[in-house]
Protein backbone atom coordinates (compact mmCIF):
# COMPACT_ATOMS: atom_id res chain seq x y z
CA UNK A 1 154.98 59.16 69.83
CA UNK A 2 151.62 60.78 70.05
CA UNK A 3 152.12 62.55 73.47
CA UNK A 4 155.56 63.91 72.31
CA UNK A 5 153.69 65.16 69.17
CA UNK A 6 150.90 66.55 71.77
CA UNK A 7 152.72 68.18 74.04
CA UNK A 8 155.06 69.90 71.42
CA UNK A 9 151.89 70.95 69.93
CA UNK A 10 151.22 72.78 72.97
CA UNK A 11 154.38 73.89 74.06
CA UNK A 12 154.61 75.49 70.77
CA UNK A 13 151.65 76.81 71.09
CA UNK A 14 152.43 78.76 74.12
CA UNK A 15 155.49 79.95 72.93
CA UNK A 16 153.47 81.55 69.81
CA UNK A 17 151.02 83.49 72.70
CA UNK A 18 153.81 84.70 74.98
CA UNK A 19 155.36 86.35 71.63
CA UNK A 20 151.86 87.42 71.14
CA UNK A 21 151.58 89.30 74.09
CA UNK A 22 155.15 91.15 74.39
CA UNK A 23 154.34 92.34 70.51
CA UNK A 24 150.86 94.19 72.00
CA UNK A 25 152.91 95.51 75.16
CA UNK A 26 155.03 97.09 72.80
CA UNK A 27 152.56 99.00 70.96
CA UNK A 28 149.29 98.75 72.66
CA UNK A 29 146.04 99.00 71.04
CA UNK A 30 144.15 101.30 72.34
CA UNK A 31 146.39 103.98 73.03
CA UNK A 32 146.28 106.35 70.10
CA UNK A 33 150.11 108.18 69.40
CA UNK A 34 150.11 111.44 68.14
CA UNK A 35 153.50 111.08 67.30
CA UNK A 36 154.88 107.21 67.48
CA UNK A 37 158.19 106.97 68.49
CA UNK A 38 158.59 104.03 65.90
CA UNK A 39 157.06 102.71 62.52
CA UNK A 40 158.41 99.16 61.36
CA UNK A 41 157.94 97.66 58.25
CA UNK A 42 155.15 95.08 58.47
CA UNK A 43 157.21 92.62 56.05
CA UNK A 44 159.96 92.65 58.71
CA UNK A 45 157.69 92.55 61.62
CA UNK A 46 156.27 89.48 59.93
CA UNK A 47 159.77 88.02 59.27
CA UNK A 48 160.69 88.01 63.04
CA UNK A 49 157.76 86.79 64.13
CA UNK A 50 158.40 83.68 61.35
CA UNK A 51 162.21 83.29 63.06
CA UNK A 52 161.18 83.43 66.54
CA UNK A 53 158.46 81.08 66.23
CA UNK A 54 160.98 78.75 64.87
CA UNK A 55 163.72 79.05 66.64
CA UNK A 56 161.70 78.62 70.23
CA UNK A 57 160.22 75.31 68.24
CA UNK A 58 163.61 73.93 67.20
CA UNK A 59 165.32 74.30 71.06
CA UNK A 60 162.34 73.41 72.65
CA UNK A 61 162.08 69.80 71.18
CA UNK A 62 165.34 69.18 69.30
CA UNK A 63 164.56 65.64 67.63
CA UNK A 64 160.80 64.68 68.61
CA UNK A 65 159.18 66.04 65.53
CA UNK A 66 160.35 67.50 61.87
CA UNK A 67 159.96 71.18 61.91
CA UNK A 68 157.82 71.09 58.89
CA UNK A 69 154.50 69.55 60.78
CA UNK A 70 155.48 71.68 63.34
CA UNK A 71 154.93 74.64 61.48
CA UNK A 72 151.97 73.24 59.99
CA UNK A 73 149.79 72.38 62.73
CA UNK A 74 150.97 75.82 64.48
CA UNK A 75 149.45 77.21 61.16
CA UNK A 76 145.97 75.33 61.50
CA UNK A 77 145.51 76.41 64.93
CA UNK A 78 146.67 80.13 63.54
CA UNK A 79 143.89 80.30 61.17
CA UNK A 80 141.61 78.61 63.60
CA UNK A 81 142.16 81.70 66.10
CA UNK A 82 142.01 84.28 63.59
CA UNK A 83 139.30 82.66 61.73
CA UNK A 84 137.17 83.27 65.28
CA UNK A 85 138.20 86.56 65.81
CA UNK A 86 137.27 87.94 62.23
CA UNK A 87 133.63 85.49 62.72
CA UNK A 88 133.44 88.16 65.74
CA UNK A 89 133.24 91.59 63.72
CA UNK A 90 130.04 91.83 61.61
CA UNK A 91 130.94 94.68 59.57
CA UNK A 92 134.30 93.11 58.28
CA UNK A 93 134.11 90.13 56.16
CA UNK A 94 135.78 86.58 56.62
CA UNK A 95 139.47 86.19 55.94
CA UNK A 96 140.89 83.56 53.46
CA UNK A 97 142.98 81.29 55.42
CA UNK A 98 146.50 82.22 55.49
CA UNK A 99 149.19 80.53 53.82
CA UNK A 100 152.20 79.69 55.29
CA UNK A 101 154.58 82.31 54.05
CA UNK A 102 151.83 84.99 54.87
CA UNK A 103 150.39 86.94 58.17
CA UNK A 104 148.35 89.83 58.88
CA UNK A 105 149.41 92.85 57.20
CA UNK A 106 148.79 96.02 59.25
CA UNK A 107 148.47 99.97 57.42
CA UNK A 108 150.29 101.35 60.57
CA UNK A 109 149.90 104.58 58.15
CA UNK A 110 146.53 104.57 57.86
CA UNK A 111 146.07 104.18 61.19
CA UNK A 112 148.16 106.99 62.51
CA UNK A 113 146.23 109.53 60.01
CA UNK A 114 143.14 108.30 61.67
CA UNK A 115 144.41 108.85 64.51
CA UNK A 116 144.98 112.64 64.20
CA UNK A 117 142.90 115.44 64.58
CA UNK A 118 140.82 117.08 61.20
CA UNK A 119 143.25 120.06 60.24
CA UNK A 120 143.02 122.93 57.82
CA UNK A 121 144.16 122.72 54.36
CA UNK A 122 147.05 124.66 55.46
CA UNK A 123 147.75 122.21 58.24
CA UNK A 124 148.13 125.92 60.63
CA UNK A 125 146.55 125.72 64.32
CA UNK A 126 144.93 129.20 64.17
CA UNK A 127 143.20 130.58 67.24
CA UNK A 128 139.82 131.74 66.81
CA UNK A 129 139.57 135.40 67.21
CA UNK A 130 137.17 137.04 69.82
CA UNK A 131 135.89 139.93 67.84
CA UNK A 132 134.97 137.30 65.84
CA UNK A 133 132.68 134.90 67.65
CA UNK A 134 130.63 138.36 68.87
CA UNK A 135 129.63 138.79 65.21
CA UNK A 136 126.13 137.94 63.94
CA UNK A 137 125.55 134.53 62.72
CA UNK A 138 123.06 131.85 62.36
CA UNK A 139 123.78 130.58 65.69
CA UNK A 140 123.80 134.13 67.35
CA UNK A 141 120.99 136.08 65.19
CA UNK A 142 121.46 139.01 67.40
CA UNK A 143 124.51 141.75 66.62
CA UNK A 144 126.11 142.66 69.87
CA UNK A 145 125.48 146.59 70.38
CA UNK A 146 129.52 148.32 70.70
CA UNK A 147 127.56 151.01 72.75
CA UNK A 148 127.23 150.66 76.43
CA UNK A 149 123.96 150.34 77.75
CA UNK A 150 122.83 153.63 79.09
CA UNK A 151 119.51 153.45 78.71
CA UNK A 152 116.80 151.74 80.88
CA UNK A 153 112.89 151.44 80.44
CA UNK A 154 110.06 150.24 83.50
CA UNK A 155 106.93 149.68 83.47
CA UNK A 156 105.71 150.72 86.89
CA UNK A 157 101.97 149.68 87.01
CA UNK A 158 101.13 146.90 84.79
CA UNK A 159 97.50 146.20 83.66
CA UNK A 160 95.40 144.71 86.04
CA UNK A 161 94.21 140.61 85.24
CA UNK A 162 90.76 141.72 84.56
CA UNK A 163 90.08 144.44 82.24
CA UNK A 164 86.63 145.64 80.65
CA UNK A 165 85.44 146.71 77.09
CA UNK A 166 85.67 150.17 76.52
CA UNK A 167 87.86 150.48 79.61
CA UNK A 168 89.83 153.70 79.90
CA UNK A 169 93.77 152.38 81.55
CA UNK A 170 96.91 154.05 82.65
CA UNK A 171 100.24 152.64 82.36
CA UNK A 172 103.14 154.40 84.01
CA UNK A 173 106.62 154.50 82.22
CA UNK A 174 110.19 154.87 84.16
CA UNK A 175 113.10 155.85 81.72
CA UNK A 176 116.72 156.72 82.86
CA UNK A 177 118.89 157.32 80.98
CA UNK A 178 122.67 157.50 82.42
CA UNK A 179 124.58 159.77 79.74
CA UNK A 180 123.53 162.83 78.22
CA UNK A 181 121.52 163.30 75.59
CA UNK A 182 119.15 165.34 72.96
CA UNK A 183 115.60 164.40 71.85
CA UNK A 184 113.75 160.97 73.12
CA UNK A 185 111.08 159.59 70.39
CA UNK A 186 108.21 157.35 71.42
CA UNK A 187 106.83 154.62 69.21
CA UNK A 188 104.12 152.09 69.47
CA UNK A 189 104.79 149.03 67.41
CA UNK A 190 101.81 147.01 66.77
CA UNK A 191 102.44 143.18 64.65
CA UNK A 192 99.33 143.10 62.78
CA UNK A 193 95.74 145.46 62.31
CA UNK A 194 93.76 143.24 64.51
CA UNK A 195 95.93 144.49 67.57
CA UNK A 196 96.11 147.76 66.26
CA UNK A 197 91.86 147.92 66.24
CA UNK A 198 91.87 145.97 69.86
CA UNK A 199 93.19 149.24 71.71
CA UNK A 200 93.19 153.25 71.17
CA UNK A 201 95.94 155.06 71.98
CA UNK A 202 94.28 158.53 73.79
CA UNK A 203 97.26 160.34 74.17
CA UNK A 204 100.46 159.11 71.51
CA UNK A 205 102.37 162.07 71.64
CA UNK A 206 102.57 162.75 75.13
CA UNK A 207 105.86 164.37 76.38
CA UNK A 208 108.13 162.94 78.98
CA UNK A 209 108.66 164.69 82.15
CA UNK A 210 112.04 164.87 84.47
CA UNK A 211 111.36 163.33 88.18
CA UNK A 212 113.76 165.01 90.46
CA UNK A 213 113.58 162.41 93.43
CA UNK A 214 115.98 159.90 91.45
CA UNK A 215 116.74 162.22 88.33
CA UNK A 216 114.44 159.97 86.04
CA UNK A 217 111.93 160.61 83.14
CA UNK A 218 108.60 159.82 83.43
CA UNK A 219 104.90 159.33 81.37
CA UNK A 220 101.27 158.28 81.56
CA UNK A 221 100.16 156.53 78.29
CA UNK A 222 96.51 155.87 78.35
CA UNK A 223 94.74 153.24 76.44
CA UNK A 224 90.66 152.38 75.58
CA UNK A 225 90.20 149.06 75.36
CA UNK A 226 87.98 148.49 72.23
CA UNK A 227 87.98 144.52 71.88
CA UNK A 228 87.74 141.47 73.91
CA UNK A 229 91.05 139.96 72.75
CA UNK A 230 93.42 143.19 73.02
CA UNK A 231 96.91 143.86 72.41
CA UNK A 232 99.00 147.02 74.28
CA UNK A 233 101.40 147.33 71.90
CA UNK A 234 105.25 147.54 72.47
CA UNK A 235 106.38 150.14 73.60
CA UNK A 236 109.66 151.47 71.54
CA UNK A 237 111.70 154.62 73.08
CA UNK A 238 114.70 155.68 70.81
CA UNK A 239 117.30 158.24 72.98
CA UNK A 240 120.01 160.46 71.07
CA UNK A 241 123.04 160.46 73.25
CA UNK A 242 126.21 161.80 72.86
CA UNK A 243 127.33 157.75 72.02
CA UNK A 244 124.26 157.81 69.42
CA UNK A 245 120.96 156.65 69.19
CA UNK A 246 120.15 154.30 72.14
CA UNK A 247 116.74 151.97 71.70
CA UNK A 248 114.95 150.34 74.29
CA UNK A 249 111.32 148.57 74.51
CA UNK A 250 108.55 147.01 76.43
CA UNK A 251 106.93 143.63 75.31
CA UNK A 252 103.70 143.79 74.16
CA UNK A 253 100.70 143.19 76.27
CA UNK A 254 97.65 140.37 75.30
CA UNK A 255 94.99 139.91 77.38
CA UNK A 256 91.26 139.22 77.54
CA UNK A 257 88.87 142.11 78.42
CA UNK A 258 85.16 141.38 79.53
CA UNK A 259 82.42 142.69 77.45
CA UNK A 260 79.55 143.98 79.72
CA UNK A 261 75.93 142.87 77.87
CA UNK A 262 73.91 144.92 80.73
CA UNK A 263 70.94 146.45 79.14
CA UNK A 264 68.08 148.64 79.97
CA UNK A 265 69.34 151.40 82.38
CA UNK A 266 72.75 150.73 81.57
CA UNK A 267 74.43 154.50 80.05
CA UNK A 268 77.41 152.12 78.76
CA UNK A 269 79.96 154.74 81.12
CA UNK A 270 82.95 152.74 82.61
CA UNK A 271 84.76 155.01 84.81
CA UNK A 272 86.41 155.49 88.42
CA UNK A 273 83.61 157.95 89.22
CA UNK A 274 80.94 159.65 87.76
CA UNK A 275 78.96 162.46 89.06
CA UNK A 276 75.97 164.86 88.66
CA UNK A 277 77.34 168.60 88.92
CA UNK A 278 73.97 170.43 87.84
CA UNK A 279 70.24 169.39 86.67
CA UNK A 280 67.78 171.27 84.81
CA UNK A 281 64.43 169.54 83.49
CA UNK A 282 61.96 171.86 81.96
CA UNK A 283 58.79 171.44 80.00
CA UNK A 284 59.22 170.26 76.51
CA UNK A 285 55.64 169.88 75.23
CA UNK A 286 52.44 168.69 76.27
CA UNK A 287 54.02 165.37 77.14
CA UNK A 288 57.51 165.62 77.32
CA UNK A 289 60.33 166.84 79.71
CA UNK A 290 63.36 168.46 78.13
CA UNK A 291 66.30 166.87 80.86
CA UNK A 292 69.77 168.39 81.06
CA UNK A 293 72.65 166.95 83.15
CA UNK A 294 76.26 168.02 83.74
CA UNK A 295 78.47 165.15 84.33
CA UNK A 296 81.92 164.91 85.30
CA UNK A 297 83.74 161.79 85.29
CA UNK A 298 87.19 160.32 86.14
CA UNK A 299 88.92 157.81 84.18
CA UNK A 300 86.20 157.14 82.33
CA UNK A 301 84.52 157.37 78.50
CA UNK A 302 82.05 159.36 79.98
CA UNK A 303 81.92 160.96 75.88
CA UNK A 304 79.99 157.54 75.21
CA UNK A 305 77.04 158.21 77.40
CA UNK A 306 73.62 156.63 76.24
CA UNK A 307 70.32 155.05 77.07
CA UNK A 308 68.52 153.04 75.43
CA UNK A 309 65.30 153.88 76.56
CA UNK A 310 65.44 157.57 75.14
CA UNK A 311 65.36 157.92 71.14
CA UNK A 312 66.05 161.84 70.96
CA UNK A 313 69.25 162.07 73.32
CA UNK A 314 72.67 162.97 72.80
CA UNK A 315 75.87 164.91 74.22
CA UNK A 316 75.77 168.81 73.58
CA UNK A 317 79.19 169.79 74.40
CA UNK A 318 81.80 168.16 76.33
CA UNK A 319 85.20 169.27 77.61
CA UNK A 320 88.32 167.53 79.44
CA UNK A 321 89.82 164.10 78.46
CA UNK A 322 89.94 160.70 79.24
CA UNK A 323 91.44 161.16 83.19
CA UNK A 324 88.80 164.00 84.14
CA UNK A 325 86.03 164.84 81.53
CA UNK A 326 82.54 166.95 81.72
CA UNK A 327 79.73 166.84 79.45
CA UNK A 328 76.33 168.57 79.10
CA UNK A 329 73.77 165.22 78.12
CA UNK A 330 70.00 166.05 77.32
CA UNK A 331 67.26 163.93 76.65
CA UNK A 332 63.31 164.69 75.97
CA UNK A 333 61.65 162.43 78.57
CA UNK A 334 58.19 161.12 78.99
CA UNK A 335 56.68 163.98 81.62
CA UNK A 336 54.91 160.71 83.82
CA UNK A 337 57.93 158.98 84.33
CA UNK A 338 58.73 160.09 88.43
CA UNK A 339 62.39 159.56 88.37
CA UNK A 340 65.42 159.35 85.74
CA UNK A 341 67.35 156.82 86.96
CA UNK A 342 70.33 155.31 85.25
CA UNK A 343 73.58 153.14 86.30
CA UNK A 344 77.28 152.78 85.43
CA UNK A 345 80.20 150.29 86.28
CA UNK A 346 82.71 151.33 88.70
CA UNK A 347 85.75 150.12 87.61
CA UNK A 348 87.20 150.24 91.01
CA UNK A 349 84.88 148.49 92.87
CA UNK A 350 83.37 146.42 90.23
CA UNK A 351 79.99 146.55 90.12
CA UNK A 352 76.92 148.84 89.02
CA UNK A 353 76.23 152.42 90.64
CA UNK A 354 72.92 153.87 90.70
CA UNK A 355 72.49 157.46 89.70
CA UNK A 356 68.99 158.96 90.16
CA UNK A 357 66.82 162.22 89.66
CA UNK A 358 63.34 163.33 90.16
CA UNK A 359 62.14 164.65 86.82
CA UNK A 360 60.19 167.16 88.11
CA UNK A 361 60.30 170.71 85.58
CA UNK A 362 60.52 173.86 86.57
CA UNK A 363 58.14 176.84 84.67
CA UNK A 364 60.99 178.38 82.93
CA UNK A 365 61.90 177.72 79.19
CA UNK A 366 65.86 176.66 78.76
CA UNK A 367 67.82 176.60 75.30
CA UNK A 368 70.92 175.23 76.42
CA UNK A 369 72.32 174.45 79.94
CA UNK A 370 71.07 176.63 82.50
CA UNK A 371 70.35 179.57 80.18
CA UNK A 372 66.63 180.22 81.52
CA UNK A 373 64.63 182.97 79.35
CA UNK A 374 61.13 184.08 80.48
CA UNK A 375 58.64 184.75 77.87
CA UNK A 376 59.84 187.81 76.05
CA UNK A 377 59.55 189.81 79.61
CA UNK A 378 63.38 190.87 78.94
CA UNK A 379 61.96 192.95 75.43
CA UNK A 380 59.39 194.53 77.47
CA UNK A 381 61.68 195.66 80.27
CA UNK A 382 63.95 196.85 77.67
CA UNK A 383 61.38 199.03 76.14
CA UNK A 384 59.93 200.39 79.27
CA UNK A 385 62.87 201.33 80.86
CA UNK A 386 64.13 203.42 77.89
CA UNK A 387 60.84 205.11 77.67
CA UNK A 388 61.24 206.39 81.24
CA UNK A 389 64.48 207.53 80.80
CA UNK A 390 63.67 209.34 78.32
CA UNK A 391 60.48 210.93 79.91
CA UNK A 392 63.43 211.38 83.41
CA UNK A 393 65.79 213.50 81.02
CA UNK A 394 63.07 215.78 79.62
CA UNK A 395 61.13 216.31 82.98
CA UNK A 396 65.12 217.39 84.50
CA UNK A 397 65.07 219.35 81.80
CA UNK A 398 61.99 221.64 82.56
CA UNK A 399 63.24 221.80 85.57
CA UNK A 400 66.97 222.77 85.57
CA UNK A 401 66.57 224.48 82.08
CA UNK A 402 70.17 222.85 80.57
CA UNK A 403 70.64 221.30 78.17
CA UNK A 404 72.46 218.10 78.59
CA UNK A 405 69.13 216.68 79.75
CA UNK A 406 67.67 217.58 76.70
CA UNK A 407 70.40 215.40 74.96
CA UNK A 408 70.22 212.30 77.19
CA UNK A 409 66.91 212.33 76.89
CA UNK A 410 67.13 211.94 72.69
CA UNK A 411 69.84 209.08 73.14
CA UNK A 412 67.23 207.29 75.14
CA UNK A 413 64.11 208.11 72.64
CA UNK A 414 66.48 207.15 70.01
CA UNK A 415 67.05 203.64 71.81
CA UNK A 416 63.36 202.90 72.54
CA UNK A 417 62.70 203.75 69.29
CA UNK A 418 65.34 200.72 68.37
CA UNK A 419 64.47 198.58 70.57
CA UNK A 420 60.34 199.01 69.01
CA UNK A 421 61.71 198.45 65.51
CA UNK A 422 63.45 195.06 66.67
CA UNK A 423 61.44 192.10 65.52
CA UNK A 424 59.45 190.05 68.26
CA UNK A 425 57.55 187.48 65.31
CA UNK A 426 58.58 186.26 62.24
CA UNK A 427 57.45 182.95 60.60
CA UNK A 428 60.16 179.76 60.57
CA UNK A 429 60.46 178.12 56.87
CA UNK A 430 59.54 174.90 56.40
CA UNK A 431 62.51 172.59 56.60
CA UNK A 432 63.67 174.73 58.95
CA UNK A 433 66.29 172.89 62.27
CA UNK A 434 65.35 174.05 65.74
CA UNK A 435 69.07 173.67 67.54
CA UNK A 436 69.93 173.51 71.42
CA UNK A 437 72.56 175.92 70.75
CA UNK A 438 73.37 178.48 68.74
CA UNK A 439 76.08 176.54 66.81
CA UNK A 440 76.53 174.86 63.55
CA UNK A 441 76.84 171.36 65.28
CA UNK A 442 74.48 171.80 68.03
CA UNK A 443 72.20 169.09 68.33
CA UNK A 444 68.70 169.30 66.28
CA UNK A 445 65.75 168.87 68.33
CA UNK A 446 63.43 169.60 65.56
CA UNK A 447 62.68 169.82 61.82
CA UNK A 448 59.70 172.00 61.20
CA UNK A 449 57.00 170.16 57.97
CA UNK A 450 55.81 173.72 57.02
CA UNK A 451 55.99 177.24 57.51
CA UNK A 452 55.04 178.23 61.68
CA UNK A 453 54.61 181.23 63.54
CA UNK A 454 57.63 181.74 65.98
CA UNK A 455 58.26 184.63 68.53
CA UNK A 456 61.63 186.35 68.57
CA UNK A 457 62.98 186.30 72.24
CA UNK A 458 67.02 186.97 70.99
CA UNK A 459 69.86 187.06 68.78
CA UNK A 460 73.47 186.00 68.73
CA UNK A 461 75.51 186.09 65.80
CA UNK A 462 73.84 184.69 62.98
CA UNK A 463 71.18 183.01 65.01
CA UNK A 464 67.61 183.87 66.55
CA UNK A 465 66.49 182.13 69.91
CA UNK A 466 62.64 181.87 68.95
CA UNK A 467 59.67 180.65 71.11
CA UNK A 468 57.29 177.82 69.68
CA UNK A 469 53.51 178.01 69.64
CA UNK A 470 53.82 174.94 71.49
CA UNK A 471 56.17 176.39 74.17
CA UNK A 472 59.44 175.02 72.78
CA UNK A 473 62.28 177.07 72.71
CA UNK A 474 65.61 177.16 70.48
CA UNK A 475 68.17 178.84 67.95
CA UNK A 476 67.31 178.88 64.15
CA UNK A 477 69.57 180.63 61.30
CA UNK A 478 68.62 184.02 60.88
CA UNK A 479 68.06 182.68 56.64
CA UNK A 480 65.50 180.45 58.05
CA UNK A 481 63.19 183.35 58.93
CA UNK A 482 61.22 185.73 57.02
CA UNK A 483 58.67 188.23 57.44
């Protein structure tokens, strides 16, 4: 009796399974409808399941066991298998244990909504419109530009990986620009004042020029590198075209410059080249030599010339720019010292260049540059040569007996006679400036304590060249004189 109980136990069993299995090849698990041809109740899928399970019992073993234990041990092992699979899951919680009349009750609903894609309120498939995925978001900060590009900026010589304080650079811009158009405006954008003070700008406004080989536009920007950390700032070139305004930039430019610490002979002149056009060293006093040089430099801030070993020195006049400059330097100079030697840095080759000259003076007396005077010779020729004129004319006159003699010679007595009421000394005031030139900013050589004796050599404008009682020579106001 206990194997026919067994085995119908089993064969039951099995029967339960294969309806198992034909259920989930009906409607399979993991395949996800978007549509399902068919929803059935779960009540009557439940039903069925109740009348197949006991109609395959009942034929299977007609008279070996009473359908109720049947059922009931079919139940047991039921909740036994369910039991396991629910143990399996973590997240869901254990399942009472069924009763007979009851079995798993599937949301087939539920499921099919999760199922489906998230929708609109509207439950309307719209397509997403171009235009709009080209406008500016969070995702895409920058607008896109509805003009064509037409305008393109190069720059053809970038600045070199080593770069010195003070440093005078070039950088060479390439614009085309493929339409027409009407004005071009050139900014330079700096982020913050510490790049702004890193770099000078020499030339900001300079305009752009057409290249005819390939029909382009084209500038030289030129920069002095004042700091060892520098910035060359963006470059930002804004085009009017027929299409309207057209931008387009360079990135900035960081880099670290060496600071040159020579000392001594050092005249603190960075430049390409730098050369000596003219010399002229003349006595200053007792013990000094007044030294004047003409430079000419290229590429260079040959307008900060200096050494240190001079205290009265300075730059007189100066003329050019930064890519080819000339200046007129003097300095008074000890008279024993046999050569005035200096150096600067050549930025092409990198290193120091000796410049040299023998400071030797000549007996003439400058004022400025090569403007040589002897002493007050040039009032006595004037004088004498009117007086013979004037002695010429009245001689011709005794001679040819006309008259026209007789009136040359009174222009020329009336000349001399100028020329002897012109003053040749006067006394300088105290307080008085001595100047290089006769100009307002001319550099002072002197400041007089107290009232001196001075000899008149000249005049121009409203300045007097006077001569010192110590040989020095320069310009004074005429309101610093009397007598």
């Amino acid at each position: 009796m206990k194997i026919f109980i067994q085995l119908a136990f089993v064969f039951g069993f099995s029967i339960y399974g294969i309806a198992q299995e034909v259920e989930t090849q009906k409607t399979p698990v993991s395949e996800t409808r978007m549509f399902p041809q068919n929803v059935q109740n779960p009540m009557e899928d439940s039903a069925s399941q109740d009348s197949a399970l006991e109609s395959a019992t009942h034929h299977a073993l007609p008279n070996a066991i009473s359908e109720e234990d049947l059922q009931n041990d079919l139940q047991k092992a039921l909740d036994r298998d369910l039991q396991n699979d629910f143990e399996e899951d973590s997240t869901t919680p254990n399942p009472a244990p069924l009763s007979q009349d009851s079995t798993p009750n599937l949301n087939l609903e539920s499921l099919y909504q999760e199922s489906q894609p998230q929708e609109s309120q509207d439950s309307t498939f719209q397509t997403p419109n171009p235009q709009d995925t080209l406008q500016e978001t969070d995702e895409n900060p920058y607008p896109i530009n509805s003009l064509a590009k037409n305008v393109y900026l190069e720059i053809l010589n970038p600045p070199l990986d080593i770069l010195y304080v003070h440093q005078v650079i070039s950088l060479d811009l390439k614009l085309l620009v493929l339409t027409n158009y009407s004005t071009i405006k050139t900014e330079f954008v700096f982020e913050n004042s510490i790049q702004e003070a890193s770099v000078e700008i020499l030339n900001p406004n300079e305009s752009w020029n057409l290249n005819t080989e390939d029909s382009s536009l084209r500038n030289t920007f030129y920069f002095k590198i004042k700091q060892p950390n520098y910035t060359i700032p963006q470059i930002k070139i804004s085009v009017n075209t027929d299409e309207g305004e057209a931008t387009e930039s360079t990135q900035n430019i960081s880099g670290k410059a060496i600071k040159l610490e020579r000392q001594g002979s050092f005249c603190q002149v960075l430049a390409q080249d730098l050369k000596i056009l003219d010399t002229k060293i003349t006595n200053y006093d007792t013990q000094h030599n007044l030294a004047v040089f003409q430079f000419q430099s290229t590429m260079g801030n040959l307008f900060d010339f200096h050494l240190a070993s001079y205290t009265q020195q300075g730059i007189e006049s100066k003329s050019g720019d930064y890519k080819q400059a000339e200046a007129f330097y003097y300095a008074i100079v000890p008279k024993d010292l046999n050569t005035i030697r200096f150096d600067y840095f050549n930025t092409k080759t990198s290193k120091y260049t000796e410049l040299l000259v023998d400071n030797i003076a000549i007996e003439d007396r400058v004022s400025t540059q090569s403007d040589i005077k002897p002493k007050n010779n040039h009032q006595f020729f004037k004088i004498a040569s009117m007086a013979s004129l004037a002695i010429l004319f009245f001689g011709l006159y005794l001679y040819k007996r006309k008259l026209i003699f007789v009136l040359l010679g009174i222009i020329a007595l009336g000349v001399l006679f100028y020329f002897l009421t012109l003053k040749t000394s006067a006394t300088l005031k105290a307080n008085a400036s001595l100047r290089i030139q006769p100009t307002f900013n001319s550099t002072i050589i002197l400041t007089t304590q107290e009232p001196i004796k001075v000899e008149i050599l000249g005049q121009r404008s409203n300045y007097y060249k006077v001569l010192l009682q110590d040989d020095r020579i320069g310009w004074v106001k005429r309101d610093d004189l009397q007598n």
